[in-house]
C-alpha atoms as a PDB file:
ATOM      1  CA  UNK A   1       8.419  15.871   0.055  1.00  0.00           C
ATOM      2  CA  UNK A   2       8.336  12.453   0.160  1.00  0.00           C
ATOM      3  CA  UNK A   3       7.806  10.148   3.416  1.00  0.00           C
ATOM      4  CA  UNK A   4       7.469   6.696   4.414  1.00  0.00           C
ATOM      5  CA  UNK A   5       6.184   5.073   7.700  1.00  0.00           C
ATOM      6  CA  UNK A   6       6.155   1.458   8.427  1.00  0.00           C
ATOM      7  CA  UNK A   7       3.983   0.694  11.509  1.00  0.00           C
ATOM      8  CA  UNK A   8       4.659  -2.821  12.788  1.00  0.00           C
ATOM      9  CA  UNK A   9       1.725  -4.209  14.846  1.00  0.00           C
ATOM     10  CA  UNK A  10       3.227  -5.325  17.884  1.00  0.00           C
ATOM     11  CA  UNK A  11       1.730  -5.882  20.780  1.00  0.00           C
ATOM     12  CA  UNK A  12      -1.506  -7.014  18.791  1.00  0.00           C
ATOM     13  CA  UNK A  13      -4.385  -4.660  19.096  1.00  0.00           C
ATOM     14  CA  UNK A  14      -6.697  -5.789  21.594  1.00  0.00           C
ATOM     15  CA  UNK A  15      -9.989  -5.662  20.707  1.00  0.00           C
ATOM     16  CA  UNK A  16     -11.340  -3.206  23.270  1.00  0.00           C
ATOM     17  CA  UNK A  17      -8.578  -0.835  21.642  1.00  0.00           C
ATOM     18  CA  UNK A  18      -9.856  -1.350  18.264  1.00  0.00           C
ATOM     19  CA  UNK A  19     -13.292  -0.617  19.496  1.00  0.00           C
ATOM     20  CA  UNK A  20     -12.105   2.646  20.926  1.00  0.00           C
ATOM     21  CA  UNK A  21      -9.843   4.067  17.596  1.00  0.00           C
ATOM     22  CA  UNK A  22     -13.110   3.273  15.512  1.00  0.00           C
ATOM     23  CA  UNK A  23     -14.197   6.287  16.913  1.00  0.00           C
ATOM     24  CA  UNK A  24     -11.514   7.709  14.927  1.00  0.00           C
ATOM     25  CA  UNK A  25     -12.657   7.410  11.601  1.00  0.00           C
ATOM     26  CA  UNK A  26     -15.221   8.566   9.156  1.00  0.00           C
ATOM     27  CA  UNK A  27     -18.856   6.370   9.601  1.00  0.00           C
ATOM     28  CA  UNK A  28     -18.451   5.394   6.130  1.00  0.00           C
ATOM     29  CA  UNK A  29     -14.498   3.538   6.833  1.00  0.00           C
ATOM     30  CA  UNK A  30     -16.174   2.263  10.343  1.00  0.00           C
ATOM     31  CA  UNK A  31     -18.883   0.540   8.131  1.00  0.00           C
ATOM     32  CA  UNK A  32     -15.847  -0.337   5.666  1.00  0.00           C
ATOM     33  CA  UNK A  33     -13.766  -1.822   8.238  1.00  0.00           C
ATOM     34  CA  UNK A  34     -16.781  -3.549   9.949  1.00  0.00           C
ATOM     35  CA  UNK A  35     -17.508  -5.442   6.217  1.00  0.00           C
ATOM     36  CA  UNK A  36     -14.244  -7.712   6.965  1.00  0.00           C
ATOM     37  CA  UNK A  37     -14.330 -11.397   7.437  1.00  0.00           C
ATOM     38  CA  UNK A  38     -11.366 -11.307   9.216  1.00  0.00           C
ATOM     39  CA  UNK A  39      -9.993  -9.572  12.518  1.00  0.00           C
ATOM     40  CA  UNK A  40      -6.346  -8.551  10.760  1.00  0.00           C
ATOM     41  CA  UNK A  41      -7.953  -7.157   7.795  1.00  0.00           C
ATOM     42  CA  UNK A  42      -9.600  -5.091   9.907  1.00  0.00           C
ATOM     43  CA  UNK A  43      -7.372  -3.828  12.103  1.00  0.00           C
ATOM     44  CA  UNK A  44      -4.859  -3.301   9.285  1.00  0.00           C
ATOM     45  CA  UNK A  45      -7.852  -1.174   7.545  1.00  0.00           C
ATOM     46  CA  UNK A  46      -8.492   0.832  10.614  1.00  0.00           C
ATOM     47  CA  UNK A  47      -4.442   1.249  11.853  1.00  0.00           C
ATOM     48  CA  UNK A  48      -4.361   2.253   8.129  1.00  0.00           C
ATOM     49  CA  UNK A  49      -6.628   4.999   7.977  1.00  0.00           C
ATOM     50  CA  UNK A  50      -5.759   6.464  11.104  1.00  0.00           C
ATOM     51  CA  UNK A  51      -1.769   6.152  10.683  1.00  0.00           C
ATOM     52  CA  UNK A  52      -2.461   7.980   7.020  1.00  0.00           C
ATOM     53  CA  UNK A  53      -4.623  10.934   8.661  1.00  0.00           C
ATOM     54  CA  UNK A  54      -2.249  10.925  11.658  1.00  0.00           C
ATOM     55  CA  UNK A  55       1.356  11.294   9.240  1.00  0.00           C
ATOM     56  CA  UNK A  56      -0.418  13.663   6.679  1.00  0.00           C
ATOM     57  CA  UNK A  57      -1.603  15.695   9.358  1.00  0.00           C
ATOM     58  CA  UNK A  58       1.720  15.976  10.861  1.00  0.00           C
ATOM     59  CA  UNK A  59       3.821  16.212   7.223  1.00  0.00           C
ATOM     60  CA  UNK A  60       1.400  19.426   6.491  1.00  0.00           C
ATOM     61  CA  UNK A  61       0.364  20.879   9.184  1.00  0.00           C
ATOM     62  CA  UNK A  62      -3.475  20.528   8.488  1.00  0.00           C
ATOM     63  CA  UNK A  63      -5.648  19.598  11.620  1.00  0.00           C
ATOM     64  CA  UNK A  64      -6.675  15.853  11.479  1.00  0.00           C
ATOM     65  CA  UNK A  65     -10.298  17.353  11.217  1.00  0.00           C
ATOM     66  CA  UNK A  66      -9.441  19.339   7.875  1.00  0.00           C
ATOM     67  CA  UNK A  67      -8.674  15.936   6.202  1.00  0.00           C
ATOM     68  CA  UNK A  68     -11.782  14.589   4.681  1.00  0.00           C
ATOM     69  CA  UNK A  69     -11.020  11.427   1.845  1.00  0.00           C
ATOM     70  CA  UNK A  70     -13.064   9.946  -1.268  1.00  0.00           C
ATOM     71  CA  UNK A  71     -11.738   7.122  -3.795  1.00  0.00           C
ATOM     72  CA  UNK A  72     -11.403   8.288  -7.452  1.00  0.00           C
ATOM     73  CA  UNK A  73     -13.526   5.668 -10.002  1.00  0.00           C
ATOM     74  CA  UNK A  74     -10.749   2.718  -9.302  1.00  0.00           C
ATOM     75  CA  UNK A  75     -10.894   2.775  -5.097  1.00  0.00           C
ATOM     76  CA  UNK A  76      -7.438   5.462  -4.982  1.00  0.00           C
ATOM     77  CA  UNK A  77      -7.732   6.545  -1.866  1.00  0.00           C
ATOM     78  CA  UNK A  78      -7.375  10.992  -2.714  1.00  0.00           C
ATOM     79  CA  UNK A  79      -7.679  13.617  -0.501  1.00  0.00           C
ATOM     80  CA  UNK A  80     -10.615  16.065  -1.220  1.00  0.00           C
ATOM     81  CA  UNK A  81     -10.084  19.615  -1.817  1.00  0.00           C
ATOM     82  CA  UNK A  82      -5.985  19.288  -1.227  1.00  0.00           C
ATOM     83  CA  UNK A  83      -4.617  18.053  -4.397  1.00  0.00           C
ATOM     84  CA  UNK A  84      -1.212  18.774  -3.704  1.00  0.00           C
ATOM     85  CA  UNK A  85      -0.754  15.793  -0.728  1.00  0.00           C
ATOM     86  CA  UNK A  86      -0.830  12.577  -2.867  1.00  0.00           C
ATOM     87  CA  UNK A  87      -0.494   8.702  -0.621  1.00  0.00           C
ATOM     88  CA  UNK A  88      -0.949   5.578  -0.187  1.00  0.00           C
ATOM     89  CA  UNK A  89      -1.265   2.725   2.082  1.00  0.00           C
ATOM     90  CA  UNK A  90      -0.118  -1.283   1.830  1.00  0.00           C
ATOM     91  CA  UNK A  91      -0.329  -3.847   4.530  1.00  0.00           C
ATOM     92  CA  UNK A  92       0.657  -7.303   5.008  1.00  0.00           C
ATOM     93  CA  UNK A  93       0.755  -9.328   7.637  1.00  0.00           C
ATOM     94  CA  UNK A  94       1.471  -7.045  11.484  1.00  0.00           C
ATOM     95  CA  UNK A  95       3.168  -4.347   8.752  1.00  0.00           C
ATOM     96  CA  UNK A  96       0.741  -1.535   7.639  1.00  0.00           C
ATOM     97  CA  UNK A  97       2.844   1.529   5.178  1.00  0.00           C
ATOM     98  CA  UNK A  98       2.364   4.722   4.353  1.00  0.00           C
ATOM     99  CA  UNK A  99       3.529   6.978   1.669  1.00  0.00           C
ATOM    100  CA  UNK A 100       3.278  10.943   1.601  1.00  0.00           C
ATOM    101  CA  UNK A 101       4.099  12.793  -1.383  1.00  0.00           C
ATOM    102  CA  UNK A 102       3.844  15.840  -3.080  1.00  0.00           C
ATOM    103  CA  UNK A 103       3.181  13.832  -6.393  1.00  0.00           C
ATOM    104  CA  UNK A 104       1.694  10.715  -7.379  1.00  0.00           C
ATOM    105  CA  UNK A 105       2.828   7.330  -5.263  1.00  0.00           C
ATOM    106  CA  UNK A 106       1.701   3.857  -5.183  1.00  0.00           C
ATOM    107  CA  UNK A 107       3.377   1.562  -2.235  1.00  0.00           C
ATOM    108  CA  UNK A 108       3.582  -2.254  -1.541  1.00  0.00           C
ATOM    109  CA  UNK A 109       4.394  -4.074   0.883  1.00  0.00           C
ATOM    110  CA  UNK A 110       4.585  -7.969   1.008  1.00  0.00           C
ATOM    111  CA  UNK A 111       5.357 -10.836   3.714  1.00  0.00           C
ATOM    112  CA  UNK A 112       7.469 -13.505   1.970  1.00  0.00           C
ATOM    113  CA  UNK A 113       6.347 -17.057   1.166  1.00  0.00           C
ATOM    114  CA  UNK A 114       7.305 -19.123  -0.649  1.00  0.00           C
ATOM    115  CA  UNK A 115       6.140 -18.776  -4.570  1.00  0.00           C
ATOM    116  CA  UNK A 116       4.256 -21.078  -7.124  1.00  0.00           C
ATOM    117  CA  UNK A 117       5.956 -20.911 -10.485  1.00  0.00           C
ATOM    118  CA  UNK A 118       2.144 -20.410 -12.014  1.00  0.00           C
ATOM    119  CA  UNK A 119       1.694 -17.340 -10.566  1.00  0.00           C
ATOM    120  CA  UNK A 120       5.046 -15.978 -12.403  1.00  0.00           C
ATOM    121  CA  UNK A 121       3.877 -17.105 -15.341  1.00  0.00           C
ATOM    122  CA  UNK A 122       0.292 -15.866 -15.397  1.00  0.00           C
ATOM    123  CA  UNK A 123       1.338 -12.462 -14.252  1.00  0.00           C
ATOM    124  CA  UNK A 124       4.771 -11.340 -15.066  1.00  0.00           C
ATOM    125  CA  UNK A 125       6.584 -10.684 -18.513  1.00  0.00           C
ATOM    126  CA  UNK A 126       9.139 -12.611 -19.856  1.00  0.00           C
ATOM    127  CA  UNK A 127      12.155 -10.933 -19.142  1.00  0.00           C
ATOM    128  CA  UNK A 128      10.729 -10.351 -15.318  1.00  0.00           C
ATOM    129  CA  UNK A 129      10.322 -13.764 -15.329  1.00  0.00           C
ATOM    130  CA  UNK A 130      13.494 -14.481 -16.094  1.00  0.00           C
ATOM    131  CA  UNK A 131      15.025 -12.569 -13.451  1.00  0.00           C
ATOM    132  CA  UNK A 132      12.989 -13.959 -10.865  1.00  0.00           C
ATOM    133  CA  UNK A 133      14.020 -17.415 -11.941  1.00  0.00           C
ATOM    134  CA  UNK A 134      12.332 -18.945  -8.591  1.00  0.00           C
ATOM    135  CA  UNK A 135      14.187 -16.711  -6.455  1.00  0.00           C
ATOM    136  CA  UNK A 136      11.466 -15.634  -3.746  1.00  0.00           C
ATOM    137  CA  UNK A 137      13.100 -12.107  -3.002  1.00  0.00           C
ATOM    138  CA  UNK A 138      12.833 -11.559  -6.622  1.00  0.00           C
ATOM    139  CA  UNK A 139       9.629 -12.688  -7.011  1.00  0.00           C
ATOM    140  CA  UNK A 140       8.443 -10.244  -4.480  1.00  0.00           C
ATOM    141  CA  UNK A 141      10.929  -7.471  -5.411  1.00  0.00           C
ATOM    142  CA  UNK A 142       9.369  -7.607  -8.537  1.00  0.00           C
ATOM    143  CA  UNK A 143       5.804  -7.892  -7.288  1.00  0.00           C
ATOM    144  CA  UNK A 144       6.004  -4.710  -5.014  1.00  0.00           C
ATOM    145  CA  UNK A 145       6.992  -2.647  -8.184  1.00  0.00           C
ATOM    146  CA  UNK A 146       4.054  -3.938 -10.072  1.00  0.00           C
ATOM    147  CA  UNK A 147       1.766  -3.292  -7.290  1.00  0.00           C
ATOM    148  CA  UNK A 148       3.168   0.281  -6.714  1.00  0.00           C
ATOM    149  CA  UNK A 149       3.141   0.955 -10.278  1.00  0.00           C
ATOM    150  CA  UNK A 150      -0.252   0.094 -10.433  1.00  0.00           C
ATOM    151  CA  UNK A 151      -1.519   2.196  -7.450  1.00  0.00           C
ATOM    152  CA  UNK A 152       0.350   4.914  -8.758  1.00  0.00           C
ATOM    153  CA  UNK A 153      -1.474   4.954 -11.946  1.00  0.00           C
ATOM    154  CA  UNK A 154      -4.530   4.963  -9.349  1.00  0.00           C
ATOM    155  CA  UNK A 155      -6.349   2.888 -12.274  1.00  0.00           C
ATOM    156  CA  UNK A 156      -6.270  -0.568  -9.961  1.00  0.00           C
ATOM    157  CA  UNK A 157      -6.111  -3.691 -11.989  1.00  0.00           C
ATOM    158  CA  UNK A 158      -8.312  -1.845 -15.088  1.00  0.00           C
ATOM    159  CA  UNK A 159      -4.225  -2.312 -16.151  1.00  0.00           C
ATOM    160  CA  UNK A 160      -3.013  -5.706 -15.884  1.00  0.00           C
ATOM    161  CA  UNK A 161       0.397  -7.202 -14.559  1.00  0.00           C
ATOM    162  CA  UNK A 162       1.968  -8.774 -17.324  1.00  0.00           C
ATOM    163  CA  UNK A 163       1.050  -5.647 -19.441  1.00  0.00           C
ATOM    164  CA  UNK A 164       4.030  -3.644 -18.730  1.00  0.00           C
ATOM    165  CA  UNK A 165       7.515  -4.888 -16.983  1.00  0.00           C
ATOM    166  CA  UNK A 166       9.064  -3.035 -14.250  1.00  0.00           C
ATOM    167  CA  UNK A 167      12.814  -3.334 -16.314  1.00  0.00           C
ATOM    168  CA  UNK A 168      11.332  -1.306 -19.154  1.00  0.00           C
ATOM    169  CA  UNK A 169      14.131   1.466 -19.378  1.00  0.00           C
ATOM    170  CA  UNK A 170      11.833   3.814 -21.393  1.00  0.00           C
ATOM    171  CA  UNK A 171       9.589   4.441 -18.334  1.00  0.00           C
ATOM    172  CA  UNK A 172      12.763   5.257 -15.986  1.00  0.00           C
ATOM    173  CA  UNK A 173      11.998   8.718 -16.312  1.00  0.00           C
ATOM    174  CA  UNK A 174       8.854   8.947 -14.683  1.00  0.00           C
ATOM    175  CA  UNK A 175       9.426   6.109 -12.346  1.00  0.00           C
ATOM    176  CA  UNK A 176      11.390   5.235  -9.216  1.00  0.00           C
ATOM    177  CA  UNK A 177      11.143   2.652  -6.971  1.00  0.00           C
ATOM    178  CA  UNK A 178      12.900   2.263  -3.692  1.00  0.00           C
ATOM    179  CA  UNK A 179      12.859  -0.171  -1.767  1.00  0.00           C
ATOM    180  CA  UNK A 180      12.196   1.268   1.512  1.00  0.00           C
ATOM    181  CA  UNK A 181      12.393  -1.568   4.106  1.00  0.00           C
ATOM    182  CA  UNK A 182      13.485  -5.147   3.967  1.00  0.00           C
ATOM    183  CA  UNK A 183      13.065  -7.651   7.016  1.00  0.00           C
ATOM    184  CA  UNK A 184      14.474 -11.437   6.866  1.00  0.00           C
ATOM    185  CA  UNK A 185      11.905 -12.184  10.024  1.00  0.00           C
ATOM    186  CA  UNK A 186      10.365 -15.657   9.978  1.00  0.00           C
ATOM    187  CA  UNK A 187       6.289 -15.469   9.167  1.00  0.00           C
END
C-alpha cells in the first residue's frame, strides 16, 4: 500500500469552519493548533490532522474513533497500537499532503521561491550542490528528498542536512523518492 493525497485549500477556510472541525480532533492537537501565531499554520495543522485520520481511516477500514496518535522521542507523528499503518504529513502554503504506507515514509512538500545561494551552501553536500547550481526546481527537488529522508528516519533534525546526499547510490536500495505532484502556479 502506498497512497498520497494532496488537499489544496481553496476556498480558504473560514473561520467559523475552523471553529467547527476543531471539534474534530484530540484536546491535546486543539491545544496544539491553538499555540500558532499564525492563522495558516493553523489551519494547515488542523486540515492536517483531520485529512490524515480521514485517508487512514478510509485506506484501512478502521473507524476514525479507533485511531488514537502519539509522537515517538523526535515529534514522528505514529499511530498507537497499529504499527503496520506508517504516514506522514507536509504543508506549504494552501497545499497540505499526506502519505499512507504500509512501511516507513517521510513526505515534503514545498512552494517555490526563489533561493539564496547561502542556504545551499550551509545545508547541502557538494555534489547536491552542484546539481542545483542556482536552479530553483533543483534546489527544491533536492530539498523535498532531504526533508522526506529525514522524516522517514522519524529522528527530525537529531540528523543533519548536509550529512548525507540524496545522489548517494549506496542508499538506493532502501530509498525511493517520487515526486508525486508538481505545480508551476504563481505564489
Amino acid at each position: 500500500m502506498f497512497e498520497t493525497v494532496i488537499l489544496n485549500i481553496i476556498p480558504e477556510l473560514l473561520q467559523d469552519e475552523f471553529e467547527t472541525l476543531l471539534n474534530f480532533v484530540s484536546s491535546e492537537k486543539r491545544e496544539r493548533i491553538k499555540q500558532f501565531h499564525f492563522f495558516r499554520d493553523a489551519r494547515n495543522c488542523l486540515l492536517g490532522d483531520i485529512l490524515t485520520r480521514v485517508e487512514i481511516s478510509r485506506s484501512s477500514g478502521l473507524r476514525i474513533e479507533q485511531l488514537r496518535f502519539t509522537t515517538n522521542v523526535y515529534g514522528k507523528p505514529l499511530l498507537i497500537d497499529i504499527p503496520y499503518i506508517h504516514f506522514n504529513i507536509s504543508h506549504a502554503g494552501h497545499y497540505i499532503a499526506c502519505a499512507i504506507t504500509d512501511e516507513p515514509v517521510g513526505i515534503d512538500i514545498e512552494l517555490i521561491k526563489p533561493i539564496e545561494q547561502k542556504i545551499v551552501e550551509r545545508f547541502f553536500t557538494p555534489d547536491e550542490a552542484v546539481y542545483i547550481n542556482g536552479h530553483e526546481h533543483r534546489f527544491y527537488e533536492v530539498w523535498t528528498k532531504k526533508e522526506s529522508r529525514i522524516k522517514w528516519e522519524g529522528k527530525g533534525l537529531q540528523r543533519s542536512l548536509p550529512s548525507f546526499s540524496v545522489f548517494d547510490q549506496s542508499e538506493r536500495k532502501k530509498l525511493m523518492y517520487h515526486e508525486v505532484f508538481h505545480n508551476d502556479e504563481a505564489i
